[in-house]
Protein backbone atom coordinates (compact mmCIF):
# COMPACT_ATOMS: atom_id res chain seq x y z
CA UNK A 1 -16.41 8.99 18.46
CA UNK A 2 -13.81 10.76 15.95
CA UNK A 3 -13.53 11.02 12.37
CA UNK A 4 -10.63 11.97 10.68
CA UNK A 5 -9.80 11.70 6.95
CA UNK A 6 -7.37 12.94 4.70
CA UNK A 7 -6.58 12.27 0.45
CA UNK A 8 -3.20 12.35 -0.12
CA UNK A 9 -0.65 12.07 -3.34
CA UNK A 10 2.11 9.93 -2.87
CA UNK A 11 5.47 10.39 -5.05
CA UNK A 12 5.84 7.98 -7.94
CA UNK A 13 8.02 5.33 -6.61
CA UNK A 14 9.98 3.28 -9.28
CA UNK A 15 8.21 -0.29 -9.59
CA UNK A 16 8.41 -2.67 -5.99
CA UNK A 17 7.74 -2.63 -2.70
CA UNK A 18 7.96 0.31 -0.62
CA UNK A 19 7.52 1.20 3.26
CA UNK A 20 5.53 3.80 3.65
CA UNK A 21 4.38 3.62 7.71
CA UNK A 22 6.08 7.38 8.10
CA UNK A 23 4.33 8.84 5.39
CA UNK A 24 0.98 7.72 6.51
CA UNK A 25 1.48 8.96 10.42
CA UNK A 26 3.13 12.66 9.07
CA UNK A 27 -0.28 12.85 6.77
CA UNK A 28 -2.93 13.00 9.70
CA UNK A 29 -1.23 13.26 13.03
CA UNK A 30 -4.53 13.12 14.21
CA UNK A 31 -4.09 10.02 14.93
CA UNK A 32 -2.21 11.13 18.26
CA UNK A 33 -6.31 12.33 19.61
CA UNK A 34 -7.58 8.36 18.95
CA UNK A 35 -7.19 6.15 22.37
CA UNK A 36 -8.68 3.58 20.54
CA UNK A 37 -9.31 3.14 17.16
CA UNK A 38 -9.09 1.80 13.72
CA UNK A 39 -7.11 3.61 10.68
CA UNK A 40 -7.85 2.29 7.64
CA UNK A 41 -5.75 3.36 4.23
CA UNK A 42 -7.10 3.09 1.20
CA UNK A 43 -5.77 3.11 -2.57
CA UNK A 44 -7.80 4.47 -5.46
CA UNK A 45 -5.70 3.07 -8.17
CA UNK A 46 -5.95 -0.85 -9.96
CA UNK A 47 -2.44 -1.19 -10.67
CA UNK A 48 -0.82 -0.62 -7.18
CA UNK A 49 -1.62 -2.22 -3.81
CA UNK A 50 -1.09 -1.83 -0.05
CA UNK A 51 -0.44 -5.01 2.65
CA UNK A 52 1.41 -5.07 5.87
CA UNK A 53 4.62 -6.91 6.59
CA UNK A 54 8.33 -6.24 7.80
CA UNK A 55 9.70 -3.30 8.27
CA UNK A 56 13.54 -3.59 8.96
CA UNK A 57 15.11 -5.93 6.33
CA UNK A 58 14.65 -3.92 2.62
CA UNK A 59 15.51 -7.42 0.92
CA UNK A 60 12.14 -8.94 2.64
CA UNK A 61 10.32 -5.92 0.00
CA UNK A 62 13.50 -7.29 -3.06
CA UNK A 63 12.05 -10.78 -2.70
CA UNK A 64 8.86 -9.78 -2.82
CA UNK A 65 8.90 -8.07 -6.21
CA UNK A 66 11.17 -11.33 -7.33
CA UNK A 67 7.98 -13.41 -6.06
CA UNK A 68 5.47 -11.88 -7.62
CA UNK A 69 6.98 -10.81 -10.86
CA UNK A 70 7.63 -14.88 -10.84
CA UNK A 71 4.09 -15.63 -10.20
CA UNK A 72 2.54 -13.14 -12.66
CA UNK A 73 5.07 -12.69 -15.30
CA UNK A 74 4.40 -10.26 -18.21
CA UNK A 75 3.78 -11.32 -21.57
CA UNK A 76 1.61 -14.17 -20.52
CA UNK A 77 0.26 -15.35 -24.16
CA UNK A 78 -3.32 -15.60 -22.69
CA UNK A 79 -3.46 -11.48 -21.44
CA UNK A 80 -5.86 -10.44 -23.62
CA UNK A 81 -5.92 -6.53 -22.19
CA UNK A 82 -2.22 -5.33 -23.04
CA UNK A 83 -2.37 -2.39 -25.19
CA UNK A 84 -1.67 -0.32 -22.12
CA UNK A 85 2.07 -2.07 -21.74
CA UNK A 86 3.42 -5.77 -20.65
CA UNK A 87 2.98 -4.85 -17.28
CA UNK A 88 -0.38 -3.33 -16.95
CA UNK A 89 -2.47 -6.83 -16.61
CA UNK A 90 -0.06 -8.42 -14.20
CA UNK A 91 -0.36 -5.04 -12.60
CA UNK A 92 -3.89 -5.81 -11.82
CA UNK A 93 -4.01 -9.04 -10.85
CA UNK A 94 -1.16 -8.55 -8.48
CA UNK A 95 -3.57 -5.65 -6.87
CA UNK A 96 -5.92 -8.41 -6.62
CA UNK A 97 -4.06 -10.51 -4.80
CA UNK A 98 -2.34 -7.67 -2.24
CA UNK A 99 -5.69 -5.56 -2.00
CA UNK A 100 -6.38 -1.75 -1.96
CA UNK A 101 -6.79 -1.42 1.79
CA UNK A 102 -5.07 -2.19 5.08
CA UNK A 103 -6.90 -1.70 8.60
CA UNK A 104 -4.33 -1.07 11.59
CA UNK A 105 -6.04 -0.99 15.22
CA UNK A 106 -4.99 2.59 16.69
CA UNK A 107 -3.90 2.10 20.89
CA UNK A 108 -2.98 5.24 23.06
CA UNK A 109 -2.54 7.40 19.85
CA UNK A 110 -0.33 5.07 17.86
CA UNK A 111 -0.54 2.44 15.39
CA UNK A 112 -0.85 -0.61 17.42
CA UNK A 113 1.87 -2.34 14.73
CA UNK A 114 4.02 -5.55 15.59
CA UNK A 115 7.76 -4.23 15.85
CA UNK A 116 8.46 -5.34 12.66
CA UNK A 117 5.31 -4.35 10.52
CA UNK A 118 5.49 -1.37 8.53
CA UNK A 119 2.89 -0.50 5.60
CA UNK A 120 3.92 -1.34 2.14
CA UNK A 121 2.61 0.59 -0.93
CA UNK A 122 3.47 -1.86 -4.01
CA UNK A 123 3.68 -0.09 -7.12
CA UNK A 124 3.47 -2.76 -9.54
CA UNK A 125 3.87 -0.80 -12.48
CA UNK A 126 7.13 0.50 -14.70
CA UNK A 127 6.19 4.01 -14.60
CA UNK A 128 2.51 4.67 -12.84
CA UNK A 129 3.28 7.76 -11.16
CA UNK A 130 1.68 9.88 -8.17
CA UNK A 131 -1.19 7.58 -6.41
CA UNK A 132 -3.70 8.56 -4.10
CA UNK A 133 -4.33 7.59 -1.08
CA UNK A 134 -7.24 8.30 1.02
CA UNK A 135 -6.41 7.96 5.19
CA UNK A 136 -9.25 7.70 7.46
CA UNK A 137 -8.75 7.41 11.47
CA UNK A 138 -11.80 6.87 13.62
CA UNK A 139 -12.44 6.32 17.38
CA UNK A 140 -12.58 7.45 20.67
């Protein structure tokens, strides 16, 4: 079996939803030496999230960001931890409910993705700058 793993800094990317499937695959072409195999990609931040989901339409990643600025607004008169901005608590429950990890299964050196899945990184703050990811491939 194979291990491969790599940290990498993304860019800040302005608040939303963003496909980042390329930028993953560039980052540890290893993944060409797995027949089969798992990747796994893995946030180290609480204010920005990863999830799977479609790749070709950008206003599938608009409505998201509509949804879940809807369904965790800012401001919420309850938030009792806000003195690190309005959007820092709904920040962190949105990571909750995205998660900090996606697995993909890795087939014949490639991410074994429907054809139109792509990997979203969801910055769900104003301004949270460079995150870190760490990318880890293993198999045979």
């Amino acid at each position: 079996m194979k291990f491969f793993q790599k940290q990498i800094k993304l860019q800040a990317y302005f608040r939303g939803f963003h496909l980042i499937t390329d930028v993953i695959i560039e980052s540890l072409p290893e993944i060409n030496e797995i027949e089969t195999g798992i990747l796994q990609v893995f946030i180290k931040h609480t204010s920005a999230s990863l999830t799977i989901n479609e790749n070709a339409d950008p206003t599938v990643r608009t409505d998201f960001e509509s949804h879940f600025n809807k369904m965790v607004p800012e401001n919420a008169p309850y938030y009792i931890h806000n003195y690190e901005g309005s959007d820092d608590m709904p920040a962190h429950i949105k990571t909750s409910l995205m998660g900090s990890s996606v697995q993909i299964p890795i087939t014949n050196g490639k991410l074994n993705l429907g054809i139109w899945q792509g990997i979203y990184f969801c910055e769900h703050r104003n301004h949270g700058g460079s995150r870190s990811l760490v990318i880890t491939v293993f198999g045979n």
